[in-house]
PDB file of N, CA and C in Angstrom:
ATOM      1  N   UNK A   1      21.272   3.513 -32.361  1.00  0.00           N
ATOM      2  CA  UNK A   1      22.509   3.752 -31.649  1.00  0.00           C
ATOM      3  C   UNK A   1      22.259   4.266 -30.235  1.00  0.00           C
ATOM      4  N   UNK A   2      21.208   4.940 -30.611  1.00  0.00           N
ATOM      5  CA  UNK A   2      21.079   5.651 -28.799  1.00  0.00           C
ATOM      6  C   UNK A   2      20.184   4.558 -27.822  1.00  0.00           C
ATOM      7  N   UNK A   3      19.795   3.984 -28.378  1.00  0.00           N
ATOM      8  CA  UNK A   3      18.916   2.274 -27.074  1.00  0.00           C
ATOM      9  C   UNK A   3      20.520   1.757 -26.968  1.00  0.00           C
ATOM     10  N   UNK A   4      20.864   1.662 -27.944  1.00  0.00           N
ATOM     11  CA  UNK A   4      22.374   0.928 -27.094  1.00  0.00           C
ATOM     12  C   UNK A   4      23.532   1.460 -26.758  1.00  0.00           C
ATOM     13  N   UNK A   5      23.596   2.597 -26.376  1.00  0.00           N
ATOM     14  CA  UNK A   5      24.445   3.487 -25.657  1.00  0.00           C
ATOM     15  C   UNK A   5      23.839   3.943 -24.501  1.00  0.00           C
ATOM     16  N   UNK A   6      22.371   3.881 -24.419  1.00  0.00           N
ATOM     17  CA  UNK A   6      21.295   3.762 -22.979  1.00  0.00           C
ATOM     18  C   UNK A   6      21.033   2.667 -22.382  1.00  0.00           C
ATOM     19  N   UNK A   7      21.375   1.448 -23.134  1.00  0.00           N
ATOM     20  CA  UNK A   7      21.543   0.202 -22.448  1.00  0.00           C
ATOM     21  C   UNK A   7      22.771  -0.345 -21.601  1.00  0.00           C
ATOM     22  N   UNK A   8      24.095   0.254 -22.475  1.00  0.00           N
ATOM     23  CA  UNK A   8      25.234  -0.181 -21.922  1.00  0.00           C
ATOM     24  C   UNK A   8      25.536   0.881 -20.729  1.00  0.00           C
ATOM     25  N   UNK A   9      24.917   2.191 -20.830  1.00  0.00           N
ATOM     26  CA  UNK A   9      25.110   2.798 -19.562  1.00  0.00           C
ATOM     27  C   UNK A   9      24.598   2.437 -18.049  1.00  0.00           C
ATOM     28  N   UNK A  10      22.842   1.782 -18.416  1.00  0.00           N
ATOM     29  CA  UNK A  10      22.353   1.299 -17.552  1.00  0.00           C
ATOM     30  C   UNK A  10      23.164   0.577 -17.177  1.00  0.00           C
ATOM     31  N   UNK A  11      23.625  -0.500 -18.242  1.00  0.00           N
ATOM     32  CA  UNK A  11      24.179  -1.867 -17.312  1.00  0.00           C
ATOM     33  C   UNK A  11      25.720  -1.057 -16.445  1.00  0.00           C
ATOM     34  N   UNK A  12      26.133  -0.541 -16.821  1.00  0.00           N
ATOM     35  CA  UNK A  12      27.404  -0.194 -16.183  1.00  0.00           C
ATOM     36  C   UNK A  12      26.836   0.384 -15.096  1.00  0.00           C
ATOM     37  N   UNK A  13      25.719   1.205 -14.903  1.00  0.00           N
ATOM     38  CA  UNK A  13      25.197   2.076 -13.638  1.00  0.00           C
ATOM     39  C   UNK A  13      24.984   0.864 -12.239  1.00  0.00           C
ATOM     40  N   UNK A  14      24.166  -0.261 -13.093  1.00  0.00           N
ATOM     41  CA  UNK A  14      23.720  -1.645 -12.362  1.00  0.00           C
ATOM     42  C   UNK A  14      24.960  -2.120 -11.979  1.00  0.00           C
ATOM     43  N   UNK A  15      25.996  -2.663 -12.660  1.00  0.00           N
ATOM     44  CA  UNK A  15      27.315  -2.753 -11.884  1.00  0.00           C
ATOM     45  C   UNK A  15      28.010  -2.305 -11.012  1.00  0.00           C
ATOM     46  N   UNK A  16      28.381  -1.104 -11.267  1.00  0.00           N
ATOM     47  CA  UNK A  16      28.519  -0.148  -9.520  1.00  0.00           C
ATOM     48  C   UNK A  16      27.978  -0.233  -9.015  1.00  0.00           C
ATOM     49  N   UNK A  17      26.192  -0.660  -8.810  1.00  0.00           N
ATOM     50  CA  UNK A  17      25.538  -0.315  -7.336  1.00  0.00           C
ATOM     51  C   UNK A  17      25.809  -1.564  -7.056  1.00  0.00           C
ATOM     52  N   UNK A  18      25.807  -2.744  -7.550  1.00  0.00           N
ATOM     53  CA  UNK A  18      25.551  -3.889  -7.130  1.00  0.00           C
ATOM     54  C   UNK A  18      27.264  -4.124  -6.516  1.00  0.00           C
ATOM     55  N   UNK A  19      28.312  -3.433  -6.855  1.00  0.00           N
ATOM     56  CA  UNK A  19      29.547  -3.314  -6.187  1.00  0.00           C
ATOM     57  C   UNK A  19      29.905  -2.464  -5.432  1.00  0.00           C
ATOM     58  N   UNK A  20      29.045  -1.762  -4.810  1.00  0.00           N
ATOM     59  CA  UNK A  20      29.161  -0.960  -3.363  1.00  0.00           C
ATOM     60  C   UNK A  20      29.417  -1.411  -2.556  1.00  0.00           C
ATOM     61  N   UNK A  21      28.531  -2.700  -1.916  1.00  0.00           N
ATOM     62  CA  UNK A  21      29.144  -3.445  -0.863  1.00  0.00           C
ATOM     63  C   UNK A  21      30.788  -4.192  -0.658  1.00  0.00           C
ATOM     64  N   UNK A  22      31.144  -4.389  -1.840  1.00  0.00           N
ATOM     65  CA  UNK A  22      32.353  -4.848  -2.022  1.00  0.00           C
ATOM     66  C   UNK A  22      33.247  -3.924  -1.188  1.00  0.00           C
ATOM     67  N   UNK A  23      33.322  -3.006  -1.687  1.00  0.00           N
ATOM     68  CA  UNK A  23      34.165  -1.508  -0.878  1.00  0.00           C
ATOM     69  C   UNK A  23      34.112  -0.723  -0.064  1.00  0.00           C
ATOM     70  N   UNK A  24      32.813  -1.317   0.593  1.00  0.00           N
ATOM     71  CA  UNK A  24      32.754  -0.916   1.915  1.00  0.00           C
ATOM     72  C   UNK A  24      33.700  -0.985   2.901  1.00  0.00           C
ATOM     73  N   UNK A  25      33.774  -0.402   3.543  1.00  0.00           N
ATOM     74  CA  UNK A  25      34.898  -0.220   4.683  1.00  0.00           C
ATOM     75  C   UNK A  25      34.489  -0.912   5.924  1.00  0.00           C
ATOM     76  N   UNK A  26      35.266  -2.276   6.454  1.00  0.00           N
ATOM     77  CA  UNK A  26      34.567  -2.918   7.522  1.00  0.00           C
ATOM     78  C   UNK A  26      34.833  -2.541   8.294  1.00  0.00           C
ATOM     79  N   UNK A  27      34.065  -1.458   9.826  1.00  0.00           N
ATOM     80  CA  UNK A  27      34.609  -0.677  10.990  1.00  0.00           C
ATOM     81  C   UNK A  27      35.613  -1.227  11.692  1.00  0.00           C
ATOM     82  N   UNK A  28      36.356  -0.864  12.235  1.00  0.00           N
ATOM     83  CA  UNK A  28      37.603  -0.760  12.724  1.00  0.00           C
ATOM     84  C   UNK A  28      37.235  -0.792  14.325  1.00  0.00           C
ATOM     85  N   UNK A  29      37.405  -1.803  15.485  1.00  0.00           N
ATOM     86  CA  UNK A  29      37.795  -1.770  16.712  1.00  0.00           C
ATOM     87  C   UNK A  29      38.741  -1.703  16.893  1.00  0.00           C
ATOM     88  N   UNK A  30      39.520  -0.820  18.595  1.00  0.00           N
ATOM     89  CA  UNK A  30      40.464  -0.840  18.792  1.00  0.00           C
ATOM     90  C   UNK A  30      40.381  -1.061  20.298  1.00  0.00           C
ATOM     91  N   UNK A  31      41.281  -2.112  20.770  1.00  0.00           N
ATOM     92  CA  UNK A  31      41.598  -2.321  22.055  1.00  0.00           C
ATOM     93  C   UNK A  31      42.752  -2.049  22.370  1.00  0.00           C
ATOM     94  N   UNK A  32      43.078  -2.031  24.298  1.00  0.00           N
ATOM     95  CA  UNK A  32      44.567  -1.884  24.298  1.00  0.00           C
ATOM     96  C   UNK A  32      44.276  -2.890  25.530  1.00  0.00           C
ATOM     97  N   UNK A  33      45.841  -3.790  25.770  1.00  0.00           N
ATOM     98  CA  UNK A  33      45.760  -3.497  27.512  1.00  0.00           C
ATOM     99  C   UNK A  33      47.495  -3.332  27.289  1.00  0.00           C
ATOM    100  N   UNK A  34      47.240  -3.270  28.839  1.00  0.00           N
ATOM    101  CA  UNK A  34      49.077  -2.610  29.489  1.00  0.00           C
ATOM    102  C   UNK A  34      48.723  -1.192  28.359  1.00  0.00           C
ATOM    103  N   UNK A  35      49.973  -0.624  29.403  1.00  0.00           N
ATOM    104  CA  UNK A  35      51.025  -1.246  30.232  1.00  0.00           C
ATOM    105  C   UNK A  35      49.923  -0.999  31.982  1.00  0.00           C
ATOM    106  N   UNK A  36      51.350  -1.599  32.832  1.00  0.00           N
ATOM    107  CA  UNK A  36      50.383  -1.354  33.872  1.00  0.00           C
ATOM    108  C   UNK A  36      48.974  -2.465  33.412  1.00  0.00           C
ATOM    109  N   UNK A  37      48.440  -2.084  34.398  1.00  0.00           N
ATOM    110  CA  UNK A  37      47.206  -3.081  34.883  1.00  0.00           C
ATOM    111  C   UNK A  37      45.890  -2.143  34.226  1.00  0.00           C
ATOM    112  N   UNK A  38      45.840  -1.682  32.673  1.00  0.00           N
ATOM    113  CA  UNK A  38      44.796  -1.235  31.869  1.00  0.00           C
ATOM    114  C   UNK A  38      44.389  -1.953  31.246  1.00  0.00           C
ATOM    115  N   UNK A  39      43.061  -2.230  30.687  1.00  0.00           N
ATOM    116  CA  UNK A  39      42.582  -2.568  29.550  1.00  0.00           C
ATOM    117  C   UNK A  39      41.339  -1.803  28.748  1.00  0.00           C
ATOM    118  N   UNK A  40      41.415  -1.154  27.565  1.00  0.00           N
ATOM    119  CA  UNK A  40      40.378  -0.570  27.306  1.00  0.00           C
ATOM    120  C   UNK A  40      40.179  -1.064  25.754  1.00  0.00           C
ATOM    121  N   UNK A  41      38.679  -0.897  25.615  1.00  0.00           N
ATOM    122  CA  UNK A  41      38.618  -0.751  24.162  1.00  0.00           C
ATOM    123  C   UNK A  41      37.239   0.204  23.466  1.00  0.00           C
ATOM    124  N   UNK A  42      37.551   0.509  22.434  1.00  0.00           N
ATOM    125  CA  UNK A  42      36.179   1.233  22.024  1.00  0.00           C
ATOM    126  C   UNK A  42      34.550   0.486  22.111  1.00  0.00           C
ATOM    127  N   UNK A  43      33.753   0.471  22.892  1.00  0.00           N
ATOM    128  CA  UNK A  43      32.834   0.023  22.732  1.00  0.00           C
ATOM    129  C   UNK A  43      31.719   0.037  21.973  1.00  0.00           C
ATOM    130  N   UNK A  44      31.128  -0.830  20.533  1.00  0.00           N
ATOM    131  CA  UNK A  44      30.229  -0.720  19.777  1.00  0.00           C
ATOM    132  C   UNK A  44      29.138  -0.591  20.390  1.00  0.00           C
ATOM    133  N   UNK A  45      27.642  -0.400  19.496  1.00  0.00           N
ATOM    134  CA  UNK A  45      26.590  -0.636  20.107  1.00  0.00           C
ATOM    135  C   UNK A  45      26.087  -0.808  19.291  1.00  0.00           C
ATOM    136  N   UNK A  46      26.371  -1.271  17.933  1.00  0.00           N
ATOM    137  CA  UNK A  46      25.642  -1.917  16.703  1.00  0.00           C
ATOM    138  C   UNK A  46      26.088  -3.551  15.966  1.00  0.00           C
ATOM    139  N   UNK A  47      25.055  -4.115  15.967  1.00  0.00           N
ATOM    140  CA  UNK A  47      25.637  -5.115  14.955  1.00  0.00           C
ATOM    141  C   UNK A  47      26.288  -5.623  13.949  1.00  0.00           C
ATOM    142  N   UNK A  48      27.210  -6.131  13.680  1.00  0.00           N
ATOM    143  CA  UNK A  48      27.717  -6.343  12.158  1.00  0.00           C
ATOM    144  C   UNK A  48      28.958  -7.094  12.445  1.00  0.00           C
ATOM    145  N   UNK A  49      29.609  -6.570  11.252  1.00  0.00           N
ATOM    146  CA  UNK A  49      31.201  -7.814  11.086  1.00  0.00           C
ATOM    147  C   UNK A  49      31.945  -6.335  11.639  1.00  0.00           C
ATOM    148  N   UNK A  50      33.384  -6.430  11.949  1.00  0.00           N
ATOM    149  CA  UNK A  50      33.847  -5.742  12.534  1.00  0.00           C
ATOM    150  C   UNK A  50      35.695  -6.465  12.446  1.00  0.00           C
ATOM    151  N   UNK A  51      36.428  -5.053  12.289  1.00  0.00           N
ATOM    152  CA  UNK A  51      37.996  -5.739  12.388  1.00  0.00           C
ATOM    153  C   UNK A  51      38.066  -4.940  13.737  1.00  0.00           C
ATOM    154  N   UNK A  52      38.622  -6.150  14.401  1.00  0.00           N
ATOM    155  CA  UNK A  52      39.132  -5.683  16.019  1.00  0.00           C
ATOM    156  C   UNK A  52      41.192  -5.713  15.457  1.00  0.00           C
ATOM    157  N   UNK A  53      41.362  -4.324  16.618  1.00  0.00           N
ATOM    158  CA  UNK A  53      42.669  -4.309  16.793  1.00  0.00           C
ATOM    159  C   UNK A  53      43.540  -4.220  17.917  1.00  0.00           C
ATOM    160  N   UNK A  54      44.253  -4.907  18.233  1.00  0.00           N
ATOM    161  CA  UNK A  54      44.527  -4.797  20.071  1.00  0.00           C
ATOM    162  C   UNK A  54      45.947  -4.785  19.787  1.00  0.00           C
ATOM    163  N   UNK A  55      46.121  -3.539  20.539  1.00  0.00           N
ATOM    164  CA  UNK A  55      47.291  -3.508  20.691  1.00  0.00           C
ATOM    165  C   UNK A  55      47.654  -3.891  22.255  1.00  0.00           C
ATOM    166  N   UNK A  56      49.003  -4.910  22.606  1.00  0.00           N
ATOM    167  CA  UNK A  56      49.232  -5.992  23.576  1.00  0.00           C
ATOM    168  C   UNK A  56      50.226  -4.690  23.892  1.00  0.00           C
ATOM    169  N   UNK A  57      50.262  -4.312  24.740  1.00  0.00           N
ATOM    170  CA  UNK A  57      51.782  -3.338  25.740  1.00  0.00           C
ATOM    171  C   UNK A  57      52.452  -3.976  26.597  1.00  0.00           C
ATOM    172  N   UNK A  58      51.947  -5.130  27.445  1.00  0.00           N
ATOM    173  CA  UNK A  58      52.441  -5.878  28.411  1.00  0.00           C
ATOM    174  C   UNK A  58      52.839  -7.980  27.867  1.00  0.00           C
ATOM    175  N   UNK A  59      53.666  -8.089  28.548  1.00  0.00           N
ATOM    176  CA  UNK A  59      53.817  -9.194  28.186  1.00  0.00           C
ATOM    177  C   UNK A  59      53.140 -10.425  29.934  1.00  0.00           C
ATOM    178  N   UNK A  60      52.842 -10.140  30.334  1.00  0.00           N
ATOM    179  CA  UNK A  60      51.859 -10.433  31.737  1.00  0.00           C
ATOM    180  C   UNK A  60      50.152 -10.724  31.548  1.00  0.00           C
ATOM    181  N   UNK A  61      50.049  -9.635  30.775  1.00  0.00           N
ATOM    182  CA  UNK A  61      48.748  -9.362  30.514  1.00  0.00           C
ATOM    183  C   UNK A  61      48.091  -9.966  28.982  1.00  0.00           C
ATOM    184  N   UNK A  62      46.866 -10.219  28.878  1.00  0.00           N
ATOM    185  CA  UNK A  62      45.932 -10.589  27.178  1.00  0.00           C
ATOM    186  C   UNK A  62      44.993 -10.034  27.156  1.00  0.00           C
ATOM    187  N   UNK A  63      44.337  -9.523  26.075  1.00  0.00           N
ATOM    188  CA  UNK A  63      43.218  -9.343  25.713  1.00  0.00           C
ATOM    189  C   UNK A  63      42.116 -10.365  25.270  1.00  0.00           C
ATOM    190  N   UNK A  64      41.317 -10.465  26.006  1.00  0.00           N
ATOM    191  CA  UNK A  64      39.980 -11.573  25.342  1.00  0.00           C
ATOM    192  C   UNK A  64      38.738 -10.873  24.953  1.00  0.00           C
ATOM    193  N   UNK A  65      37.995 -11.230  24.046  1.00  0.00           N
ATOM    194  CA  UNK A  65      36.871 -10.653  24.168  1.00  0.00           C
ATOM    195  C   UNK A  65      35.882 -11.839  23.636  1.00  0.00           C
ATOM    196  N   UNK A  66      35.056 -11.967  24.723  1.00  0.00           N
ATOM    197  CA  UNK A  66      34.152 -13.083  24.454  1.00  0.00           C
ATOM    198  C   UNK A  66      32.971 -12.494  25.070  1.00  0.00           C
ATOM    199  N   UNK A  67      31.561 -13.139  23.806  1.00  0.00           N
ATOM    200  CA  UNK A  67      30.024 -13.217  24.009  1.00  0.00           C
ATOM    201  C   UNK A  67      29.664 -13.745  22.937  1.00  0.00           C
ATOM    202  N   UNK A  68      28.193 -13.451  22.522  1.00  0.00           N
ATOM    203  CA  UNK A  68      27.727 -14.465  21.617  1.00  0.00           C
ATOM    204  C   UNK A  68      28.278 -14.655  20.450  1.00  0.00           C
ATOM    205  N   UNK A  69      29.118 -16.178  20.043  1.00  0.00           N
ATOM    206  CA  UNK A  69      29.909 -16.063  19.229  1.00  0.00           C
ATOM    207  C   UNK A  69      31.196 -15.978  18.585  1.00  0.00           C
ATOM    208  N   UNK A  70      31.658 -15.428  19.496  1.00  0.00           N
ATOM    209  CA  UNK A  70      33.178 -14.873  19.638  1.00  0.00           C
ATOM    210  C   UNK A  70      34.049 -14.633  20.689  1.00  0.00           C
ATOM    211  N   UNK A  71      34.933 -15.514  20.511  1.00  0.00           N
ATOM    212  CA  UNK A  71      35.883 -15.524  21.783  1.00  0.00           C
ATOM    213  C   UNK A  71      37.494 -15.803  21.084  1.00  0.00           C
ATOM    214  N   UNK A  72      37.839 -14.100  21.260  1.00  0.00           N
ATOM    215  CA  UNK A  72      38.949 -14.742  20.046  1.00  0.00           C
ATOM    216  C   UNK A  72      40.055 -13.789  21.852  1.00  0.00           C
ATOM    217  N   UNK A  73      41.510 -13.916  21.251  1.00  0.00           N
ATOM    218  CA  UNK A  73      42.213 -13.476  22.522  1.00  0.00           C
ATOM    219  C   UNK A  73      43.796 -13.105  21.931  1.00  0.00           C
ATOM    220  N   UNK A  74      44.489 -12.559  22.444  1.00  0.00           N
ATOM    221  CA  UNK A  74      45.817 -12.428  22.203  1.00  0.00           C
ATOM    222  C   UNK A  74      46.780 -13.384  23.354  1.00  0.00           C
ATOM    223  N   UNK A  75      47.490 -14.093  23.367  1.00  0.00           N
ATOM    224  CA  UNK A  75      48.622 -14.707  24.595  1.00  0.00           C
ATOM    225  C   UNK A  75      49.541 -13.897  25.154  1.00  0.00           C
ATOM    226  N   UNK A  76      49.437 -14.356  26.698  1.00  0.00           N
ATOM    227  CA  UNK A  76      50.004 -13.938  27.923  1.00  0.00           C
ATOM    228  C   UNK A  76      51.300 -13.413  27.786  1.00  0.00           C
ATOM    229  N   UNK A  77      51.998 -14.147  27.026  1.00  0.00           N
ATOM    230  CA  UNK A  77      53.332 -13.915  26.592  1.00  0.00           C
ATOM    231  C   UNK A  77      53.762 -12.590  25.331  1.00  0.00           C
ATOM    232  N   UNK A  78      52.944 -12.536  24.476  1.00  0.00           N
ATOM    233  CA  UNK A  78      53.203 -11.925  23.519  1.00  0.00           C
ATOM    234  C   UNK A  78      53.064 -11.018  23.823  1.00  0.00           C
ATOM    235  N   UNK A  79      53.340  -9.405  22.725  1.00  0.00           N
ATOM    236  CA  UNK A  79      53.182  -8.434  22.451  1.00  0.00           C
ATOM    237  C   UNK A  79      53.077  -7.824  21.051  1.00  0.00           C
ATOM    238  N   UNK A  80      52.287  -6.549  20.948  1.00  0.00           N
ATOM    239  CA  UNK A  80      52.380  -5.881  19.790  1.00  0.00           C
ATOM    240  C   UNK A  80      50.506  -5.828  19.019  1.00  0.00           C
ATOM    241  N   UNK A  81      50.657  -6.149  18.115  1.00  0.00           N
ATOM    242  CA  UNK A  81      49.391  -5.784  17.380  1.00  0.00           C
ATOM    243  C   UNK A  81      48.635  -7.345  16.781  1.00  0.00           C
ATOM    244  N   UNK A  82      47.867  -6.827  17.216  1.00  0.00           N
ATOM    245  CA  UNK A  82      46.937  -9.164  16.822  1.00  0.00           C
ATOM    246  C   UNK A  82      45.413  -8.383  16.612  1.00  0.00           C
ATOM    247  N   UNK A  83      45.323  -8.684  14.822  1.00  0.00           N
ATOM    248  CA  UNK A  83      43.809  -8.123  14.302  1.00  0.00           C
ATOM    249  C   UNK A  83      42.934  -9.853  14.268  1.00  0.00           C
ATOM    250  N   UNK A  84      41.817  -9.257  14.296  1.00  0.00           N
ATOM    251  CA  UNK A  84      40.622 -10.652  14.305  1.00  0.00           C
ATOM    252  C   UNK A  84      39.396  -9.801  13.803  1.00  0.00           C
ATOM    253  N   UNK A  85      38.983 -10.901  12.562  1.00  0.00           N
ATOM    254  CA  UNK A  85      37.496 -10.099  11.838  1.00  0.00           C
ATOM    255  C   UNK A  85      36.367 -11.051  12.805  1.00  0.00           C
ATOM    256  N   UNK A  86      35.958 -10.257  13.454  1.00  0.00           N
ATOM    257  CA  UNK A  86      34.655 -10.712  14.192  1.00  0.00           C
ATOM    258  C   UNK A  86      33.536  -9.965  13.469  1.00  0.00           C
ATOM    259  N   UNK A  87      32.233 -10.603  14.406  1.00  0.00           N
ATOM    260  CA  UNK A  87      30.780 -10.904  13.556  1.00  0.00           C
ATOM    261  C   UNK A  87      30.094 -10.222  15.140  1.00  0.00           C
ATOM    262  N   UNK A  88      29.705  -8.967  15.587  1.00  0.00           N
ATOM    263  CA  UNK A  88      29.210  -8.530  16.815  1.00  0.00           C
ATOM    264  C   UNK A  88      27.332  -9.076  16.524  1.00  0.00           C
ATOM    265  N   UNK A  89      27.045 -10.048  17.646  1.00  0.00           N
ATOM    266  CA  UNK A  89      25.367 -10.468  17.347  1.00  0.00           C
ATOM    267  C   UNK A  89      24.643  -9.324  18.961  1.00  0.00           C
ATOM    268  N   UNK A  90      23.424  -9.322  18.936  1.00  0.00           N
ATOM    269  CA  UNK A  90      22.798  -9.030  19.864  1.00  0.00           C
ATOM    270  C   UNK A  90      23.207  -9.664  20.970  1.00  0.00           C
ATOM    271  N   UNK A  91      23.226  -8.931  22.471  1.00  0.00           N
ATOM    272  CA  UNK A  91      23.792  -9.540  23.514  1.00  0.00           C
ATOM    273  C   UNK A  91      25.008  -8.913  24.149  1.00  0.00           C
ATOM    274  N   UNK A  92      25.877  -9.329  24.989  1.00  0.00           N
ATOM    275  CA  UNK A  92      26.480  -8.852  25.913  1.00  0.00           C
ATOM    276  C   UNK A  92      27.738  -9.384  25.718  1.00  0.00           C
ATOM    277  N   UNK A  93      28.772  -8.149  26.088  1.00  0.00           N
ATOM    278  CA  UNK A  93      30.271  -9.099  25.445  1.00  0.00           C
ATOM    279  C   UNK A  93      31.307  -8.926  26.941  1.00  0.00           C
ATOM    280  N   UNK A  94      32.188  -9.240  27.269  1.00  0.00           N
ATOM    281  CA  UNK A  94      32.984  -8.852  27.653  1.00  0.00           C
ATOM    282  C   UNK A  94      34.430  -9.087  27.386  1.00  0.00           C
ATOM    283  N   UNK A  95      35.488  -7.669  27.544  1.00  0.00           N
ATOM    284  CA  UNK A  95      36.674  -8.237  27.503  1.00  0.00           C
ATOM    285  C   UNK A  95      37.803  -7.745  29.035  1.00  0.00           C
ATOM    286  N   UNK A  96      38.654  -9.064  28.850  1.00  0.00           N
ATOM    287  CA  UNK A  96      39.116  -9.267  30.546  1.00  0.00           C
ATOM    288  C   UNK A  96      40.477  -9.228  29.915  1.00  0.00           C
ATOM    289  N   UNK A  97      41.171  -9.100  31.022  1.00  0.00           N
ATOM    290  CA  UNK A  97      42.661  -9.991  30.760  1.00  0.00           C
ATOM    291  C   UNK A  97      42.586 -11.606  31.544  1.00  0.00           C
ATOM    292  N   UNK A  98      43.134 -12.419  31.051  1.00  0.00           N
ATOM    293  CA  UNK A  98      42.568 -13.439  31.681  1.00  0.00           C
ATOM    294  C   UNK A  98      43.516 -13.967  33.072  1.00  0.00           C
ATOM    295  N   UNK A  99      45.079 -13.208  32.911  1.00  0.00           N
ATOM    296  CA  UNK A  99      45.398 -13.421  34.535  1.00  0.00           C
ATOM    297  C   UNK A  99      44.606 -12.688  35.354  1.00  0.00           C
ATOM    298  N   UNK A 100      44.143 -11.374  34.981  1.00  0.00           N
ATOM    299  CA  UNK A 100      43.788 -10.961  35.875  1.00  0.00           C
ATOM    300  C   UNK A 100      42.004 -10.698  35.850  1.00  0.00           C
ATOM    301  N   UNK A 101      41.570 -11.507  35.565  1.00  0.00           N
ATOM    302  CA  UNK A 101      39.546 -10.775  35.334  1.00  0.00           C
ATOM    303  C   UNK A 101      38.858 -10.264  36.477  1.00  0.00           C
ATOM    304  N   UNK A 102      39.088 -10.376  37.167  1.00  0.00           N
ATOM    305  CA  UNK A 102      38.659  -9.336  38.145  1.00  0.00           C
ATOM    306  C   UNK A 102      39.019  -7.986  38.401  1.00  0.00           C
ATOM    307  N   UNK A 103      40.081  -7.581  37.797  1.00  0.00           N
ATOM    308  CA  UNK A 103      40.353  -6.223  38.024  1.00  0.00           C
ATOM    309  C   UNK A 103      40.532  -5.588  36.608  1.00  0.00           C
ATOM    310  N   UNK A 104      41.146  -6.474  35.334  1.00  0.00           N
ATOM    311  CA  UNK A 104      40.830  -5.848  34.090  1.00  0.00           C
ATOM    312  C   UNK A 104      39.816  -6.641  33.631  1.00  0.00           C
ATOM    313  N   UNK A 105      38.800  -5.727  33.430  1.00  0.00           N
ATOM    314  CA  UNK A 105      37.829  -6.473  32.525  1.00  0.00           C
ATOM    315  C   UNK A 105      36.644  -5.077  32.057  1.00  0.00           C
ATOM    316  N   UNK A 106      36.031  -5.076  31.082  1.00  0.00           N
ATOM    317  CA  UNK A 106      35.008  -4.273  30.623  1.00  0.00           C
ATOM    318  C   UNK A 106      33.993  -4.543  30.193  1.00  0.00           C
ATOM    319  N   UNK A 107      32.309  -4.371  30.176  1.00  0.00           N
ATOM    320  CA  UNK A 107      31.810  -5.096  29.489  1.00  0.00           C
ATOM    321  C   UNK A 107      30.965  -4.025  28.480  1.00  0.00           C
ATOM    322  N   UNK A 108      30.117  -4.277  27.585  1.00  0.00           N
ATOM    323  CA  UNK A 108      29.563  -3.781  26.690  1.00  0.00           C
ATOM    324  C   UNK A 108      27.946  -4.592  26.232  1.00  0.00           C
ATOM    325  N   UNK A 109      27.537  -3.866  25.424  1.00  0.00           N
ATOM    326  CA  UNK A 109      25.983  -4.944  24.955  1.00  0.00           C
ATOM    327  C   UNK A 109      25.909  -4.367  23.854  1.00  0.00           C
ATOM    328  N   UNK A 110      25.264  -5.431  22.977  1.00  0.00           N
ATOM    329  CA  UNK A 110      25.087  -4.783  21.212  1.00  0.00           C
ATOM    330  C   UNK A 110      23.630  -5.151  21.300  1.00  0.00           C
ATOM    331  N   UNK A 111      22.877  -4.286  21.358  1.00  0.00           N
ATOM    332  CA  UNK A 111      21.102  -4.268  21.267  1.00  0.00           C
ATOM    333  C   UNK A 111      20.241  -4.535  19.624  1.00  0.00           C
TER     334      UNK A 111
END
């Protein structure tokens, strides 16, 4: 009785570890632009998958964020909240507004 009440515990122990990753929590980015002529966002410096969140304040203005990989964006017109599960690789990213990239824009690097 006790090998198989030490067996079925193992296996249940082996099940949770092997379901850790499942419930992991995928980090959370947050961007903004507007109002006004802002754009900011938290800048990573590690690799991985990642939920970006941008919140849009202006209807003039977008958020883009493009580098290796990923070039996802919110429209000129819209507003409010627009999530995207991105994949951050080694390399250099930037995000602009795209009427205006010369004056909003930020860049970052994931090493």
């Amino acid at each position: 009785m006790r090998k198989r009440t030490a067996a079925l515990v193992l296996a249940a122990i082996g099940a949770a570890v092997l379901a850790l990753p499942i419930f992991a929590a995928t980090p959370k980015l947050a961007g903004t632009v507007g109002p006004g002529f802002t754009i900011s966002m938290k800048k990573p410096t590690k690799a991985g998958k990642y939920t970006l969140v941008i919140s849009d304040k202006s209807s003039i203005h977008n958020f883009r964020l493009k580098g290796p990989g990923v070039n996802v964006a919110t429209s000129v017109p819209a507003t409010g909240s627009k999530t995207f599960k991105i994949t951050l690789k080694k390399g250099k990213y930037t995000f602009l507004c795209d009427p205006h990239p010369t004056s909003m824009v930020g860049k970052f690097t994931i090493k």
